[in-house]
Protein backbone atom coordinates (compact mmCIF):
# COMPACT_ATOMS: atom_id res chain seq x y z
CA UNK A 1 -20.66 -6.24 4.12
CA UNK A 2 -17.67 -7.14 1.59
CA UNK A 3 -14.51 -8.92 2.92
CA UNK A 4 -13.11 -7.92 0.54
CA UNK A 5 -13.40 -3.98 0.45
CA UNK A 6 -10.59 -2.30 -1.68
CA UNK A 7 -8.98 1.43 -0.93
CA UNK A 8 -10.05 4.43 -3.02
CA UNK A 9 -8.65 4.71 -6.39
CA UNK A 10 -5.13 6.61 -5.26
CA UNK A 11 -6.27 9.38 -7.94
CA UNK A 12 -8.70 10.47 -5.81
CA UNK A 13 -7.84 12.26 -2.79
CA UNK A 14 -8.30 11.17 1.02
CA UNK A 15 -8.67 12.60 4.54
CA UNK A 16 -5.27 11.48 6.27
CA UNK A 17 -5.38 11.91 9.87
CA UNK A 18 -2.01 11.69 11.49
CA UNK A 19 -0.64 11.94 15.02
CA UNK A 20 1.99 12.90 16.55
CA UNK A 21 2.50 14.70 12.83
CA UNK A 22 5.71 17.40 14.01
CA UNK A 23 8.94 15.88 13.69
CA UNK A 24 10.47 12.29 13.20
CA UNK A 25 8.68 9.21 11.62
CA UNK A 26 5.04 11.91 11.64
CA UNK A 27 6.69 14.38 9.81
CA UNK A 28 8.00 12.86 6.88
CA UNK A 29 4.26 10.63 6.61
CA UNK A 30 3.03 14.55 6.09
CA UNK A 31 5.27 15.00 3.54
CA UNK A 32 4.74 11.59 1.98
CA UNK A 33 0.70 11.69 2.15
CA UNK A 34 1.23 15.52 0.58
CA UNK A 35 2.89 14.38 -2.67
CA UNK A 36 -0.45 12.10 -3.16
CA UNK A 37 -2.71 15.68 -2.71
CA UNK A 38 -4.61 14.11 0.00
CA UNK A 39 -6.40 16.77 2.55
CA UNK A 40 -4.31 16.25 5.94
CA UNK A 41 -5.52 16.60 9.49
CA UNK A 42 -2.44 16.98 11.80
CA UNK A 43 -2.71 16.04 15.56
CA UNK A 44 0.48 16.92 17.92
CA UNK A 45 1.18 18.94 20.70
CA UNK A 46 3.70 21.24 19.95
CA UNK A 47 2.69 24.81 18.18
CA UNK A 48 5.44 25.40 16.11
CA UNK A 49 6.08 21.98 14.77
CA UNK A 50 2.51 21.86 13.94
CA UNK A 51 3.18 25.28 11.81
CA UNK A 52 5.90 24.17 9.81
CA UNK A 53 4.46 20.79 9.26
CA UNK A 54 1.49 22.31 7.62
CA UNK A 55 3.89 25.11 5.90
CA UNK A 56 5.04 21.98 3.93
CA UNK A 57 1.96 20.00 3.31
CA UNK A 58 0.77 23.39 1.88
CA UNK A 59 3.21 24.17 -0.03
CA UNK A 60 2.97 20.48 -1.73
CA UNK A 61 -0.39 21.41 -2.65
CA UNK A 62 -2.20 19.55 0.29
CA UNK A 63 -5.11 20.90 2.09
CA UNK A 64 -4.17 20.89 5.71
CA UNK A 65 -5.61 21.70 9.35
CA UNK A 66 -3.83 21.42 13.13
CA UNK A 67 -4.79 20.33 16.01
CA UNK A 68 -3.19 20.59 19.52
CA UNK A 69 -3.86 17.43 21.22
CA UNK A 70 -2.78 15.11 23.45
CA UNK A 71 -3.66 11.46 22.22
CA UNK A 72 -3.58 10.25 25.78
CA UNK A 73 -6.91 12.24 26.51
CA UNK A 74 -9.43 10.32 24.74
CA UNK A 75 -11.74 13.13 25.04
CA UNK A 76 -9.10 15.21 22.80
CA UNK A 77 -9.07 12.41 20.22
CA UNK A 78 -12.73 12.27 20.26
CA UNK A 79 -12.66 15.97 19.56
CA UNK A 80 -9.94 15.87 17.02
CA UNK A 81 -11.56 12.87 14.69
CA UNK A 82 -15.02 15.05 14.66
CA UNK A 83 -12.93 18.69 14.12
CA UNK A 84 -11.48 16.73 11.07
CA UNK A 85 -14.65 15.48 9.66
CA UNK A 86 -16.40 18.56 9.82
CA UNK A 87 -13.82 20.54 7.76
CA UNK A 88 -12.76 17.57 5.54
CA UNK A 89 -14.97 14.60 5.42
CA UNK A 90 -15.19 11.21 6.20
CA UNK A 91 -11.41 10.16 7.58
CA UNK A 92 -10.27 7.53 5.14
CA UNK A 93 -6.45 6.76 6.41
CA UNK A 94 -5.86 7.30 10.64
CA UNK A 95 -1.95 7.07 10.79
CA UNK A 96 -1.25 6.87 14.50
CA UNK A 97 2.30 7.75 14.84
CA UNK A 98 2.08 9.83 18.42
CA UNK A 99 4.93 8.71 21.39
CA UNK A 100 7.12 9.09 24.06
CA UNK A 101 9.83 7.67 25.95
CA UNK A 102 12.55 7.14 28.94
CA UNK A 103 16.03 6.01 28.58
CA UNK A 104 16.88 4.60 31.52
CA UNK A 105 17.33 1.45 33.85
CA UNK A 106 13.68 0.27 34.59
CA UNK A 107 14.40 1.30 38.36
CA UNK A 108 14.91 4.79 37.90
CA UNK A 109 11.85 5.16 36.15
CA UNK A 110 9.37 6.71 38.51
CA UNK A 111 5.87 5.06 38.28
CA UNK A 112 4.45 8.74 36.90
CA UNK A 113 6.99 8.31 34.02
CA UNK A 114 6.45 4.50 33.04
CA UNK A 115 2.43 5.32 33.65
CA UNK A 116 2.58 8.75 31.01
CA UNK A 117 4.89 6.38 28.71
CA UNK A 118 1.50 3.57 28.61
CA UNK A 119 -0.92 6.32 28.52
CA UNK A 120 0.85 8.08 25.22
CA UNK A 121 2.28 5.60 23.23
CA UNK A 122 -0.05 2.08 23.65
CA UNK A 123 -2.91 4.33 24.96
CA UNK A 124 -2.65 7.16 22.53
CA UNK A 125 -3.26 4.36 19.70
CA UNK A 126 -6.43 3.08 21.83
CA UNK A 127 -7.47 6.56 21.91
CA UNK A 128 -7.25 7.58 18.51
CA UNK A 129 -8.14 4.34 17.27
CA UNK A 130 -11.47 4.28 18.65
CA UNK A 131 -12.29 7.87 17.89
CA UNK A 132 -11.53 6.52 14.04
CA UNK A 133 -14.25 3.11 14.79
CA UNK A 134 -16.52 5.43 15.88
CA UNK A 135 -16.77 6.73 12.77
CA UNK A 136 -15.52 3.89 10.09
CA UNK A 137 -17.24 1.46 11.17
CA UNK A 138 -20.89 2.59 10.22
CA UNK A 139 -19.70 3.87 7.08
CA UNK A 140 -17.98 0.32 6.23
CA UNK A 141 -14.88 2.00 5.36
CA UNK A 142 -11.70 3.07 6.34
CA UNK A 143 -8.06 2.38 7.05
CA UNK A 144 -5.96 2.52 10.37
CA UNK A 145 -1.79 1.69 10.32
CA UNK A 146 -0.64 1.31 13.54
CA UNK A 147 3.12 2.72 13.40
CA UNK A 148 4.81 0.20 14.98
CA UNK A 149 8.54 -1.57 15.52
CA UNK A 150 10.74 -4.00 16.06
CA UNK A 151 10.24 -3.65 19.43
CA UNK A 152 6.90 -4.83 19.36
CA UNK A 153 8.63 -8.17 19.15
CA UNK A 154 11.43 -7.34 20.77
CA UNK A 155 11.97 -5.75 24.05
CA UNK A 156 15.53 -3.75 24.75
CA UNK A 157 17.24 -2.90 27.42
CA UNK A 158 16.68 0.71 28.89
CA UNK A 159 13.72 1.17 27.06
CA UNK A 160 11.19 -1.15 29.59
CA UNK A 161 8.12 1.61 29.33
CA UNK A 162 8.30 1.94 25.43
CA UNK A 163 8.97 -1.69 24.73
CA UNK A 164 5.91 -2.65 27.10
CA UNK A 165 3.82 0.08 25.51
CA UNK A 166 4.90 -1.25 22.09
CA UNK A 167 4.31 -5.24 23.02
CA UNK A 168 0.62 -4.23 24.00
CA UNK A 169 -0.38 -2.17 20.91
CA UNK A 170 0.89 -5.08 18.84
CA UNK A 171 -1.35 -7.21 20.74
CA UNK A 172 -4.37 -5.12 21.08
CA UNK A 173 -3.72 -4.61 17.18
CA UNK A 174 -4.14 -7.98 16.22
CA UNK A 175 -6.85 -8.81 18.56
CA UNK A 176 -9.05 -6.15 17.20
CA UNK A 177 -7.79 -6.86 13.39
CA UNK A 178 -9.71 -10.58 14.29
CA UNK A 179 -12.62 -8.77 15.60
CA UNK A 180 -13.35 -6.92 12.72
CA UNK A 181 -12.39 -9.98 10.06
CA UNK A 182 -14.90 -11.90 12.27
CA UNK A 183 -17.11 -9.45 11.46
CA UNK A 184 -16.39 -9.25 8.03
CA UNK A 185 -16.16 -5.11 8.32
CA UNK A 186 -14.64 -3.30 5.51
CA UNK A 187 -12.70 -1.54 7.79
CA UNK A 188 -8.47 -2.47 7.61
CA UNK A 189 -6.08 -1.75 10.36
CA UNK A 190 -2.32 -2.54 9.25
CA UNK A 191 0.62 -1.95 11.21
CA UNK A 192 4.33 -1.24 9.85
CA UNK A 193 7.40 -2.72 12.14
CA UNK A 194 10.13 -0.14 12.13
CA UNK A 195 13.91 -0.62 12.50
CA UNK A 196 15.82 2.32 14.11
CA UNK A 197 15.40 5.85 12.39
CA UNK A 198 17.16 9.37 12.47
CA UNK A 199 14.56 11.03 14.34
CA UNK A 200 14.76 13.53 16.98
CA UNK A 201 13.43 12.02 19.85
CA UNK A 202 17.21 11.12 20.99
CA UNK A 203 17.69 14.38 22.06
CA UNK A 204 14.02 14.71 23.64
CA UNK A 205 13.53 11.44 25.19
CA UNK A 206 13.85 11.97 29.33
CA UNK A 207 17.43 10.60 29.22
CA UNK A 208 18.87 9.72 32.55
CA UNK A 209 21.72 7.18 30.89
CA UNK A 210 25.59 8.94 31.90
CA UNK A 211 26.02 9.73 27.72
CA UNK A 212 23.52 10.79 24.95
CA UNK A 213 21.23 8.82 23.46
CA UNK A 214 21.19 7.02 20.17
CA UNK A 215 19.57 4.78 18.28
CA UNK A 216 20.95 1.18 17.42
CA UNK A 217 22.25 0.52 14.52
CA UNK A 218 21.66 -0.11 11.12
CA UNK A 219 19.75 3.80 11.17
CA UNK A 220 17.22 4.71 8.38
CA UNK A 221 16.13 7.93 7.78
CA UNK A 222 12.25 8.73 8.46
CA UNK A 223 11.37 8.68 4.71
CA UNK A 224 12.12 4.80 3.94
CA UNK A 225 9.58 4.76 7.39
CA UNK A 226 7.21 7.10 5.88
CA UNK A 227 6.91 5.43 2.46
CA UNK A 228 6.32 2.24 4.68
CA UNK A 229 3.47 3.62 5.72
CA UNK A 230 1.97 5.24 2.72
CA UNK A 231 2.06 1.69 1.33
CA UNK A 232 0.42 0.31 3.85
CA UNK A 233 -2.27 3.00 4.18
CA UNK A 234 -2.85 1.81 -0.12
CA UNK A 235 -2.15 -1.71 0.68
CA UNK A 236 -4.28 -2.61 4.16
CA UNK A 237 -5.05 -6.22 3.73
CA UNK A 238 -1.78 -7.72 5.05
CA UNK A 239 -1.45 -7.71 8.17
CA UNK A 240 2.01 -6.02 8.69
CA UNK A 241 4.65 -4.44 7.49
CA UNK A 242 8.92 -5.16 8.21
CA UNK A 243 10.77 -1.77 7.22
CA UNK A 244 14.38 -2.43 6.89
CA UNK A 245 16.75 -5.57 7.06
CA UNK A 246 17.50 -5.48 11.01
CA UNK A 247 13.88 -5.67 12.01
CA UNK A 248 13.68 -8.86 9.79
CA UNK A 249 16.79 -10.32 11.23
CA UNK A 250 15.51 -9.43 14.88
CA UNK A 251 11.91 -10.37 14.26
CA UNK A 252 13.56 -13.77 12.79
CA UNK A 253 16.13 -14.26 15.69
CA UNK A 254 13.75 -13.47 18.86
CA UNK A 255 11.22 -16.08 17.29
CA UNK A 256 14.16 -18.94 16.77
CA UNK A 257 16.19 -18.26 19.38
CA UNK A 258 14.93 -15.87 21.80
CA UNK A 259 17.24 -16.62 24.66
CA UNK A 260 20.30 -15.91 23.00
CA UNK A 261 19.02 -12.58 21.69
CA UNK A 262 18.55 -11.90 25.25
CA UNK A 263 21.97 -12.84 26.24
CA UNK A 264 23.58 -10.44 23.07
CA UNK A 265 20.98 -7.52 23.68
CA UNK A 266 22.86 -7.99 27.74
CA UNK A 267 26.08 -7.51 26.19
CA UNK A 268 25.50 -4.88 23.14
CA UNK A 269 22.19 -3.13 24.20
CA UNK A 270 23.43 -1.09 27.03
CA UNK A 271 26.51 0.57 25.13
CA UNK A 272 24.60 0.39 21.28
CA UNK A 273 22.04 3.34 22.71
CA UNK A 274 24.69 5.69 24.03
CA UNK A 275 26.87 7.67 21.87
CA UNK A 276 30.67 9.07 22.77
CA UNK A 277 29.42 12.12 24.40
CA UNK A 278 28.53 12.74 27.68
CA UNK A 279 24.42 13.43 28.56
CA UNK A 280 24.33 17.55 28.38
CA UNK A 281 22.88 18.96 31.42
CA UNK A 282 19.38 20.51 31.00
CA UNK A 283 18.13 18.72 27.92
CA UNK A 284 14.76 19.22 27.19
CA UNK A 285 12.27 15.94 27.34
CA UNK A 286 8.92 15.58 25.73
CA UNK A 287 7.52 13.70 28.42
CA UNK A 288 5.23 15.89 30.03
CA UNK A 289 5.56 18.94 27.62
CA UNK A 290 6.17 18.82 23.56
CA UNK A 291 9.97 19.77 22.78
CA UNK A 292 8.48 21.85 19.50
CA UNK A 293 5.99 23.80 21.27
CA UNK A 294 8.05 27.04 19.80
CA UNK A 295 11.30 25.75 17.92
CA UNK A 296 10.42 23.46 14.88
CA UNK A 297 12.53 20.68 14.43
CA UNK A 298 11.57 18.18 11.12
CA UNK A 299 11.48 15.16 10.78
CA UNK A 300 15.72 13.91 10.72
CA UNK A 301 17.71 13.89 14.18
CA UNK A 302 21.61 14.49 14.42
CA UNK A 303 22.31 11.02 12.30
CA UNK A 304 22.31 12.08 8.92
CA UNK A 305 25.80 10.81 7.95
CA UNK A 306 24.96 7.03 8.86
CA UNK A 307 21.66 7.12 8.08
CA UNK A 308 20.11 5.26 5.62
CA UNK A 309 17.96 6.34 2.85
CA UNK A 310 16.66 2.93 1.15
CA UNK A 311 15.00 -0.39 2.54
CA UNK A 312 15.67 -3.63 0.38
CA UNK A 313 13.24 -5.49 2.82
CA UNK A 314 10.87 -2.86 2.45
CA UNK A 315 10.31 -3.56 -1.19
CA UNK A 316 10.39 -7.73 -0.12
CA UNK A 317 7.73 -6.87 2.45
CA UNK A 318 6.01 -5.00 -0.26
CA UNK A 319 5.82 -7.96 -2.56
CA UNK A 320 5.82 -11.37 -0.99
CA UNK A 321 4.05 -12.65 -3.82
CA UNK A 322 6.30 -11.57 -6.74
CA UNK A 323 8.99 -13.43 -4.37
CA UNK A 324 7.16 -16.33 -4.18
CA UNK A 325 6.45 -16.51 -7.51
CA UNK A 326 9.99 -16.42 -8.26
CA UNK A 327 11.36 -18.98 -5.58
CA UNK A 328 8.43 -21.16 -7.56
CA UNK A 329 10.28 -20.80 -10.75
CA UNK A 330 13.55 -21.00 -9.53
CA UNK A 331 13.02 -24.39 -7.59
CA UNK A 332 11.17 -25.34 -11.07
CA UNK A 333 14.10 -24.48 -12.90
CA UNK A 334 16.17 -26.32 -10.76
CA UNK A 335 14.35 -29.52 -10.84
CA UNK A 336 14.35 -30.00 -14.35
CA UNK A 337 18.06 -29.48 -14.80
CA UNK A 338 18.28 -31.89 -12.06
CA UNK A 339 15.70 -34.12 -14.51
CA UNK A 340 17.50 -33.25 -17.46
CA UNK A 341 20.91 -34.52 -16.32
CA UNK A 342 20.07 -37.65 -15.19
């Protein structure tokens, strides 16, 4: 088998399985993967999210099916990844995108809660991620990008069951990334670190902190995380992806100094997740039940006007070589002045 397999040739389309494809960092990879004319296989839970989602891949000229499924039922993902094969193909890109959360002090979590948090978001990725092996790996073919984030690195405080969830896909990601180097398949996974992003699970995440909840900031919107991903789904060989300057800087500062992080995150983590406004009674959570299942809600939460809509380190994660190249010719350039002048 070739080590050194290469995507498709970008003018021909692919079968894109995503999941959790409705709203947030899912939706806008639907929009992104439908500007390319791939045919798109959407995996979620909630009905009308599902609908609109494939209202816009259509309407960019993408063929497009649904599916309603929950990626912590691995007999649902087996389902989905042979549905999607037998109306499209061979699955080329599996984007798994599918989560869920609870803000909230680690002992007011119930053990049902933190349990459904493991079994969708690290889980969900197992899942799905095997029902794509299944059927890359005899093939020899085949691309999986993990949607990740900083937290995979980084645990914060009040989100214990999605920053455990997060620390054991990136783990089980590169585990099984050596597995199949070691055996030299021509099958890539890839996984893209995210900073925070306008999305709206803040408003479906089972809150239980006393105001709303937020993300920290620097925000991007979901596009700068979608084209992340579409990049890495063309580009699998590296190994990861950093989308946007604060995952850098907290990727850099838990690996230096990890202790002090922990000591800021104490005094700015608690307060950096809440907004001014007091938790509304009744708010709807995704835990147990999608928040779409008949109100469709895109991809952007209620952050729009702080949001940010470009990713310098993007573009640096994007091309580590070019920089290196350059940093070669600037410290060249800078030795023989230094030469010169003496």
């Amino acid at each position: 088998m070739n080590t050194r397999a290469h995507p498709k040739p970008r003018q021909e389309p692919r079968t894109v399985v995503i999941t959790g494809a409705t709203a947030g960092v899912g939706r806008a990879c639907v929009r992104a993967f439908a500007t390319d004319g791939d045919r798109l296989v959407l995996i979620a839970r909630g009905e009308a999210g599902l609908r609109a989602a494939a209202a816009e891949a259509e309407a960019a000229g993408s063929p497009v099916r649904t599916i309603e499924a929950d990626v912590a039922d691995p007999e649902a993902c087996e389902a989905a990844a042979a549905r999607a094969e037998a109306e499209f193909g061979p699955v080329d890109v599996w984007v798994n995108d599918a989560f869920t959360s609870v803000f909230a002090p680690f002992t007011e979590i119930t053990a049902e809660e933190f349990r459904r948090v493991t079994e969708v978001t690290y889980l969900g990725y197992v899942n799905a991620t095997r029902a794509a092996l299944r059927r890359m790996l005899p093939r020899d073919h085949g691309t999986i990008v993990q949607v990740g984030s900083a937290i995979a690195y980084r645990g914060i405080p009040l989100q214990t069951a999605y920053s455990g969830a997060k620390h054991a896909i990136q783990g089980w990601h590169e585990a099984l990334r050596c597995e199949l180097l070691a055996s030299r398949s021509g099958v890539r996974v890839t996984m893209v670190q995210l900073p925070a992003v306008n999305t709206p699970q803040f408003d479906w995440v089972l809150n239980r902190l006393p105001r709303r909840a937020r993300p920290v900031p620097p925000v991007h919107q979901p596009e700068v995380a979608a084209r992340g991903v579409r990049y890495a789904a063309d580009h699998p060989g590296r190994r990861e992806y950093w989308v946007g300057a604060s995952t850098a800087a907290t990727l850099i500062a838990n690996a230096i100094a990890p202790g002090l992080l922990d000591r800021y995150l104490a005094r700015t983590g608690i307060g950096s997740q809440q907004d001014d406004r007091p938790r509304r009674s009744g708010e709807r959570a995704n835990l147990w039940a999608p928040a779409d299942s008949t109100d469709d809600h895109g991809a952007h939460g209620r952050f729009d006007d702080e949001a940010r809509e470009r990713s310098a380190q993007l573009w640096a994660s994007q091309h580590h070589g070019l920089l290196a190249a350059g940093a070669v010719l600037l410290i060249g350039a800078a030795a023989g002045a230094l030469a010169r002048g003496r």
